[in-house]
N, C-alpha and C. Protein backbone atom coordinates (compact mmCIF):
# COMPACT_ATOMS: atom_id res chain seq x y z
N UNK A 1 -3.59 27.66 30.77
CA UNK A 1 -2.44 27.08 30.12
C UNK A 1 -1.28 26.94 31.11
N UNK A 2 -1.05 28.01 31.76
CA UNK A 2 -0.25 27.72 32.74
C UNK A 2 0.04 26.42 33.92
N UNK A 3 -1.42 26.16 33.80
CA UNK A 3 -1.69 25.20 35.06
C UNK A 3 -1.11 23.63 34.34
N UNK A 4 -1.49 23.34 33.16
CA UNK A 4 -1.01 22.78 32.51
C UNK A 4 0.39 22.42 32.13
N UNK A 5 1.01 23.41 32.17
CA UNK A 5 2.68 23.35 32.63
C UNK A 5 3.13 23.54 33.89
N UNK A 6 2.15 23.00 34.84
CA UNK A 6 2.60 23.32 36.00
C UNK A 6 2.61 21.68 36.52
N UNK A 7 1.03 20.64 35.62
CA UNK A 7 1.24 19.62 36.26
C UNK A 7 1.60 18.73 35.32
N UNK A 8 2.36 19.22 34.23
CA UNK A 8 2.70 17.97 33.35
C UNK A 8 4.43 17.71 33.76
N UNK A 9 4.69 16.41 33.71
CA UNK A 9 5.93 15.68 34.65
C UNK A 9 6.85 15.81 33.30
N UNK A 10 7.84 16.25 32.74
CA UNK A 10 8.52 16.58 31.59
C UNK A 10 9.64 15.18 31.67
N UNK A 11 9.95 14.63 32.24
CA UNK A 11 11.03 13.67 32.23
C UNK A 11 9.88 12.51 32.13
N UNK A 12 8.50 12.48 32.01
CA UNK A 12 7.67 11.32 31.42
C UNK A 12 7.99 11.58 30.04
N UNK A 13 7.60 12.89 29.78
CA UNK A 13 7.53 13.16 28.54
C UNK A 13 8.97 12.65 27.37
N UNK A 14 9.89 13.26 28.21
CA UNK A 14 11.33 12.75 27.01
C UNK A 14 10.99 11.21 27.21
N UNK A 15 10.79 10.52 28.18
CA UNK A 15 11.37 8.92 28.53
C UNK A 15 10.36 8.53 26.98
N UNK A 16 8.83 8.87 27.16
CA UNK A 16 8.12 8.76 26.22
C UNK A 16 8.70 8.80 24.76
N UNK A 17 8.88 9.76 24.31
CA UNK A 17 9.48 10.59 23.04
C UNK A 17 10.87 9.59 22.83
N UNK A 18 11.60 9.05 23.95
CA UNK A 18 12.65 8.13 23.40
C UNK A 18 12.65 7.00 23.28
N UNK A 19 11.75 6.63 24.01
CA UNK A 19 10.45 5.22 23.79
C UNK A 19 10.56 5.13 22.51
N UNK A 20 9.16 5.97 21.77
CA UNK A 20 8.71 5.75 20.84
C UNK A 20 9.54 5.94 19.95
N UNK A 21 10.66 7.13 19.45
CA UNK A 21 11.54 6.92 18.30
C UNK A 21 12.58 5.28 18.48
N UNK A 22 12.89 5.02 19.33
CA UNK A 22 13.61 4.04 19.12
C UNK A 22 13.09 2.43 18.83
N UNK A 23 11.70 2.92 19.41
CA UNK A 23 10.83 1.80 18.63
C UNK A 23 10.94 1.60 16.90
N UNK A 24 10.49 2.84 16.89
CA UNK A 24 10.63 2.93 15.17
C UNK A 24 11.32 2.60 14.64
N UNK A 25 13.03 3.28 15.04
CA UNK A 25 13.82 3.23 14.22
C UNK A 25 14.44 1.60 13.98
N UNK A 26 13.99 1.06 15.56
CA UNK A 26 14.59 -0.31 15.54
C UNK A 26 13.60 -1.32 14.58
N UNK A 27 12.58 -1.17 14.09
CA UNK A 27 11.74 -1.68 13.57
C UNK A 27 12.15 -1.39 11.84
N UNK A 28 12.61 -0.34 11.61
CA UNK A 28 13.21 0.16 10.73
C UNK A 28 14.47 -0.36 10.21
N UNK A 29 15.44 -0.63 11.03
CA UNK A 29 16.45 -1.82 11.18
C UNK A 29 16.68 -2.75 10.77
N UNK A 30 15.42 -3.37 11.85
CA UNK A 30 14.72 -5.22 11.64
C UNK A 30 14.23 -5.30 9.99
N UNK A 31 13.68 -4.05 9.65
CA UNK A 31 12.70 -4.47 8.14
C UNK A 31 13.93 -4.46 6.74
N UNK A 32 15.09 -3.86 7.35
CA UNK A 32 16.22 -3.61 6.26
C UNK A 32 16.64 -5.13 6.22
N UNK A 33 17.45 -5.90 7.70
CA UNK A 33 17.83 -6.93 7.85
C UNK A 33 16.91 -8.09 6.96
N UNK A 34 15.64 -8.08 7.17
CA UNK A 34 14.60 -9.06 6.56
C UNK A 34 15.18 -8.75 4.89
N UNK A 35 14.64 -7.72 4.76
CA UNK A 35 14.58 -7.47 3.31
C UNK A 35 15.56 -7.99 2.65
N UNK A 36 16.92 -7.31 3.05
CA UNK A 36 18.00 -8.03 2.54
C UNK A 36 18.62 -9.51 2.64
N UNK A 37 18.17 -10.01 3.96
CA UNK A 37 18.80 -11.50 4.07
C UNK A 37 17.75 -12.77 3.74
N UNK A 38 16.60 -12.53 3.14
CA UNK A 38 15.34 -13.06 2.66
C UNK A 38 15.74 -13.70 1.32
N UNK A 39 15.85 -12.96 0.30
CA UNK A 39 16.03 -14.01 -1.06
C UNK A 39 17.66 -14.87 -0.53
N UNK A 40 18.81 -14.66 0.01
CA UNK A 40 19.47 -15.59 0.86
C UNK A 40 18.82 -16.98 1.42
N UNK A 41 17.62 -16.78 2.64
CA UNK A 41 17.16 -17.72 2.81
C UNK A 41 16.90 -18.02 1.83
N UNK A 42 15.57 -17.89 1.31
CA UNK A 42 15.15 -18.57 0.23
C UNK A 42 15.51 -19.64 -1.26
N UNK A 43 16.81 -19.04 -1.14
CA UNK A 43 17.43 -19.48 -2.22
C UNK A 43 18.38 -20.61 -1.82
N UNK A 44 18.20 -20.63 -0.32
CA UNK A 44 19.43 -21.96 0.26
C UNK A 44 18.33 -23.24 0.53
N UNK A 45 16.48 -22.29 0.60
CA UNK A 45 15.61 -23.67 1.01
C UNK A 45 15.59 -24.15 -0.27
N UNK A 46 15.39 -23.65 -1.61
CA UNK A 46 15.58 -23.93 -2.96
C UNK A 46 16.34 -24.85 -3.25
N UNK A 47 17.76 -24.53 -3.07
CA UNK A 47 18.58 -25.29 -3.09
C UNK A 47 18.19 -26.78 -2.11
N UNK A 48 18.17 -26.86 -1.17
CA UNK A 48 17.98 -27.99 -0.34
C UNK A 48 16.87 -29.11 -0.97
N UNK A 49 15.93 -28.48 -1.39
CA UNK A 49 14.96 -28.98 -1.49
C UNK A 49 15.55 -29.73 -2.40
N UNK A 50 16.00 -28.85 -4.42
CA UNK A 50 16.28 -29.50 -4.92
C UNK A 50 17.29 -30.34 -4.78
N UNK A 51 18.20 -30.52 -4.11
CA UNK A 51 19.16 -31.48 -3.62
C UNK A 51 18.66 -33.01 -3.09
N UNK A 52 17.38 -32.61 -2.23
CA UNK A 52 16.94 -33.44 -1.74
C UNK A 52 16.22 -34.37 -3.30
N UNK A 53 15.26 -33.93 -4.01
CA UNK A 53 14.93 -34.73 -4.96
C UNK A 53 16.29 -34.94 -5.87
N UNK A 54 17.49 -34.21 -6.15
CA UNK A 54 18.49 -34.78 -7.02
C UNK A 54 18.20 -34.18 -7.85
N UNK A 55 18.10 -32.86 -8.29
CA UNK A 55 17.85 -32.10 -9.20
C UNK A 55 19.20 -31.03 -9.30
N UNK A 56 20.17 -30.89 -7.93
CA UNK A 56 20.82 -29.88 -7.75
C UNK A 56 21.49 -30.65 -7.69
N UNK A 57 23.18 -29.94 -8.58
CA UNK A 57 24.33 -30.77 -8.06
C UNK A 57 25.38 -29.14 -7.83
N UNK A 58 25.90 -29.57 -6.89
CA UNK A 58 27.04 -28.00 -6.53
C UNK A 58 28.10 -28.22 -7.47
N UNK A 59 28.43 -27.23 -8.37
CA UNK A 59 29.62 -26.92 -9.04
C UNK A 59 30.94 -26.32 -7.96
N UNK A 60 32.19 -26.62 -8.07
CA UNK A 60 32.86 -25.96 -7.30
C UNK A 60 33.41 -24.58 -8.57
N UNK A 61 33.47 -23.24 -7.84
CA UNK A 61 34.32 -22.31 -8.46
C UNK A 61 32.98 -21.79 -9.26
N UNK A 62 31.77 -21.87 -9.31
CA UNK A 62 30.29 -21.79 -10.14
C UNK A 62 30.24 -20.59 -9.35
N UNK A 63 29.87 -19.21 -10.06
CA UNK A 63 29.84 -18.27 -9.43
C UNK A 63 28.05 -18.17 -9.37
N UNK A 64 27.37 -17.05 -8.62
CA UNK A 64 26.31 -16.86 -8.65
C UNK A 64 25.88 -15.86 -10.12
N UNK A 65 24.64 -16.37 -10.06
CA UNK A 65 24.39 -15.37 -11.12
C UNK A 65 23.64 -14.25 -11.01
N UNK A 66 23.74 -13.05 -11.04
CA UNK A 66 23.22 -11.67 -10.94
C UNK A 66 23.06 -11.14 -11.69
N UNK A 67 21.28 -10.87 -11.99
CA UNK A 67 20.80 -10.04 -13.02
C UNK A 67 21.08 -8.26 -12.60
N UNK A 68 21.22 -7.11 -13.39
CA UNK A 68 21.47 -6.20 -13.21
C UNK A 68 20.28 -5.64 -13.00
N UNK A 69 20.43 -4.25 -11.93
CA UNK A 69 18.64 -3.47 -12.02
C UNK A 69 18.03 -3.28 -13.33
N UNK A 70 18.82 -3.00 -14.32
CA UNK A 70 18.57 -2.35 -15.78
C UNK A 70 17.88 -3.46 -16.19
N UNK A 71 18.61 -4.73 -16.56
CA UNK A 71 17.61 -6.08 -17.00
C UNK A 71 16.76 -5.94 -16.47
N UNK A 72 16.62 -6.20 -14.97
CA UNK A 72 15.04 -6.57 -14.18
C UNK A 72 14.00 -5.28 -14.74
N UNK A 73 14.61 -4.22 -14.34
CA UNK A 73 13.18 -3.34 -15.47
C UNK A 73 12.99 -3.71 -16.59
N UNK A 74 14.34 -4.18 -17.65
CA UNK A 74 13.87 -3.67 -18.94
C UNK A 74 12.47 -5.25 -19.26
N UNK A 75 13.01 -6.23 -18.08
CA UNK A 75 11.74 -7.73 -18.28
C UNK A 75 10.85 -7.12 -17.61
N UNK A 76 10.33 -6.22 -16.13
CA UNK A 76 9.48 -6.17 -16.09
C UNK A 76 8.27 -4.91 -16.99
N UNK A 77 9.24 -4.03 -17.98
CA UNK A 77 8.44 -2.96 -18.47
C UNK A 77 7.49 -4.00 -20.01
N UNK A 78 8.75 -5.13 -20.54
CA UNK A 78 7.77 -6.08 -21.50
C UNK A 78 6.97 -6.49 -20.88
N UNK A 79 7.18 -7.22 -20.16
CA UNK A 79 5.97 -7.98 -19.22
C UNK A 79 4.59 -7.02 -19.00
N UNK A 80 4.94 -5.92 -18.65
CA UNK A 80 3.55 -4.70 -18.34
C UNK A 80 3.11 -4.73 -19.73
N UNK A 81 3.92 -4.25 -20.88
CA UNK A 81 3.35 -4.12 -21.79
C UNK A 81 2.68 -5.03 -22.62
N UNK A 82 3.29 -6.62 -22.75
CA UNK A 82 2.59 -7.42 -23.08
C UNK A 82 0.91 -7.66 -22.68
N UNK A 83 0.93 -7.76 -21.08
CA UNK A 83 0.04 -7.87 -20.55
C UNK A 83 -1.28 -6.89 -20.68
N UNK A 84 -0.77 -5.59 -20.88
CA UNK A 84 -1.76 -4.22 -20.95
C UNK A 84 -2.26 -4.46 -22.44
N UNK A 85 -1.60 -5.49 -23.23
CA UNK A 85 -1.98 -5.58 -24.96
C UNK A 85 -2.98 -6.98 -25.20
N UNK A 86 -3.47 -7.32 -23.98
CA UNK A 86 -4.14 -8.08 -23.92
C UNK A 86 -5.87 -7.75 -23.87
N UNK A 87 -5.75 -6.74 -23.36
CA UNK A 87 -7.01 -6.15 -23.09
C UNK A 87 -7.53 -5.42 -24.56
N UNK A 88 -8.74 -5.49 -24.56
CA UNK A 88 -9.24 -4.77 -25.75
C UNK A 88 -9.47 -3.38 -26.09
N UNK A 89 -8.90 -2.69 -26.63
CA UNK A 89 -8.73 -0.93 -26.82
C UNK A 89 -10.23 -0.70 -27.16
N UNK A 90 -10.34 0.54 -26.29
CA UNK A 90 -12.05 1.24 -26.28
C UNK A 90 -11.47 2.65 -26.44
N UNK A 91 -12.90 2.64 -27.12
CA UNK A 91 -12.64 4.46 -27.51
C UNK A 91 -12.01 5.63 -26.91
N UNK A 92 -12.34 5.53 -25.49
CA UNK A 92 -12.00 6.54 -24.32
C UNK A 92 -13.26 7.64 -24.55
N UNK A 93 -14.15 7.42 -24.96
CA UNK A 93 -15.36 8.70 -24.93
C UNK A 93 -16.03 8.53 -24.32
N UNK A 94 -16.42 9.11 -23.37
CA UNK A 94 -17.39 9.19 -22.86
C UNK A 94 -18.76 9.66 -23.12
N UNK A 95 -19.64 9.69 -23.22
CA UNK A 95 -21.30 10.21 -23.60
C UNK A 95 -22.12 10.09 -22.52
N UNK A 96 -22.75 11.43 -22.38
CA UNK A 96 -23.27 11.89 -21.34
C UNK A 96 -25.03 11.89 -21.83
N UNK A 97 -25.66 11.08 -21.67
CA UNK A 97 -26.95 11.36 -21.84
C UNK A 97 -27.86 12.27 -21.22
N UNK A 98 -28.89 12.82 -20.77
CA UNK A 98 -29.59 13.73 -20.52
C UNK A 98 -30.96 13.13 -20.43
N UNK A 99 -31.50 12.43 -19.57
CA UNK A 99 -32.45 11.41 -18.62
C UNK A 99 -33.90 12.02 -17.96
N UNK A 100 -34.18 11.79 -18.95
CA UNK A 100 -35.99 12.95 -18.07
C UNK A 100 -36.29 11.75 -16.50
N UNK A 101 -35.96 12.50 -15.76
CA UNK A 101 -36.06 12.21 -14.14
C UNK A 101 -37.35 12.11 -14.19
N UNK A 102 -37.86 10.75 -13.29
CA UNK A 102 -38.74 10.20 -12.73
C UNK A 102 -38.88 10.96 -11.18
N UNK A 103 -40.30 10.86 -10.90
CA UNK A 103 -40.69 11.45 -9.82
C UNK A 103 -40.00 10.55 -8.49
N UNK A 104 -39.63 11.40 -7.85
CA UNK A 104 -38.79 10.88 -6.52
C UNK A 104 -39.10 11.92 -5.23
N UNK A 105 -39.57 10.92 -4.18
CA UNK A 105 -39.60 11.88 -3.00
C UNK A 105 -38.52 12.88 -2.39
N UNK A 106 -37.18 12.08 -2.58
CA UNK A 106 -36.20 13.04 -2.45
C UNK A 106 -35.96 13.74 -3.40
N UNK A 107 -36.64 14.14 -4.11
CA UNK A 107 -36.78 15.29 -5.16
C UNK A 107 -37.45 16.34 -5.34
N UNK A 108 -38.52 15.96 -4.44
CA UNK A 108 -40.14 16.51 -4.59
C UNK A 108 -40.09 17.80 -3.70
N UNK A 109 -40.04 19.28 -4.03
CA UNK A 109 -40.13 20.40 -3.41
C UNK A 109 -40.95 20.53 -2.23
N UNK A 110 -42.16 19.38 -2.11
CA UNK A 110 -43.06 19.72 -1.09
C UNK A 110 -42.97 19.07 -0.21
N UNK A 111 -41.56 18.06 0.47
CA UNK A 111 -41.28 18.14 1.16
C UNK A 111 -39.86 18.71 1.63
N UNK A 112 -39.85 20.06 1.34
CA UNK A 112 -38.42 20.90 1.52
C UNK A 112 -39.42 22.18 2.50
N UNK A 113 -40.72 21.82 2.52
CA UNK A 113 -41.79 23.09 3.11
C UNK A 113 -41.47 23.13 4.66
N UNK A 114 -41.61 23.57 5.19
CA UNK A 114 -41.94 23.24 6.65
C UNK A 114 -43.00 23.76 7.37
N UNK A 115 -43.58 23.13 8.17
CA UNK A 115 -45.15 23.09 8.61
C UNK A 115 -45.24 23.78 9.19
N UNK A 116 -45.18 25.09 9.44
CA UNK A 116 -45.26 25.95 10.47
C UNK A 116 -46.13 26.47 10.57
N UNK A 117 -46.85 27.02 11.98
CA UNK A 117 -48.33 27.41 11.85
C UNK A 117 -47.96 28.69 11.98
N UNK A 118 -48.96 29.25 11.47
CA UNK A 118 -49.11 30.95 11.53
C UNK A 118 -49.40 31.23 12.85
N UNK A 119 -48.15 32.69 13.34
CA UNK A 119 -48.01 33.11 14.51
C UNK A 119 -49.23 34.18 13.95
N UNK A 120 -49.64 34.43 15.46
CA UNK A 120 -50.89 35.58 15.60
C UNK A 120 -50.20 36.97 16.22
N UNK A 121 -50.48 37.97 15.66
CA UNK A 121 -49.79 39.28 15.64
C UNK A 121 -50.45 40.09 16.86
């Protein structure tokens, strides 16, 4: 063990160790930035698009509209539940039958033997 701390280079080691966290964290960063400035894009190609066919006209002083977290659950917990009421309700029992086993080699005791010849005393 000693020798081991004798030839490992310790200033690889931090450069390493600050490498890799700042990889992370910057990646960590980048995925906040996306997340948040994404329905932004999206909602300006929306817009464009419909502009382009004449479907969109800009209101001046038209505020945005923002659903609250509470709404968005309380549509997506109907939505689950509608959907889960679609399926057809089963008993939940299970029954366990009891199956007279057919002969199977991986079953068969006589090959669990092993062939060994009788040692002479």
């Amino acid at each position: 063990m000693n020798h081991f701390l004798e030839v490992v280079n310790w200033s690889q080691i931090w450069v390493i160790t600050a490498v890799g966290y700042s990889v992370v964290f910057s990646a960590l960063i980048l995925l906040i930035f996306v997340f948040k400035f994404m329905p932004k894009v999206l909602k300006l190609q929306m817009k464009r698009k419909l502009k382009r066919e004449g479907k969109y006209t800009e209101k001046e002083g038209e505020e945005e509209e923002y659903i609250a977290g509470e709404v968005n659950a309380a549509i997506g917990t109907a939505l689950s539940l509608y959907f889960s009421d679609l399926h057809d309700d089963e008993s939940k029992i299970i029954t366990i039958k009891r199956v007279e086993r057919r002969y199977s080699p991986w079953s068969s005791k006589i090959y669990n033997i092993n062939n060994v010849l009788p040692t002479r005393r």
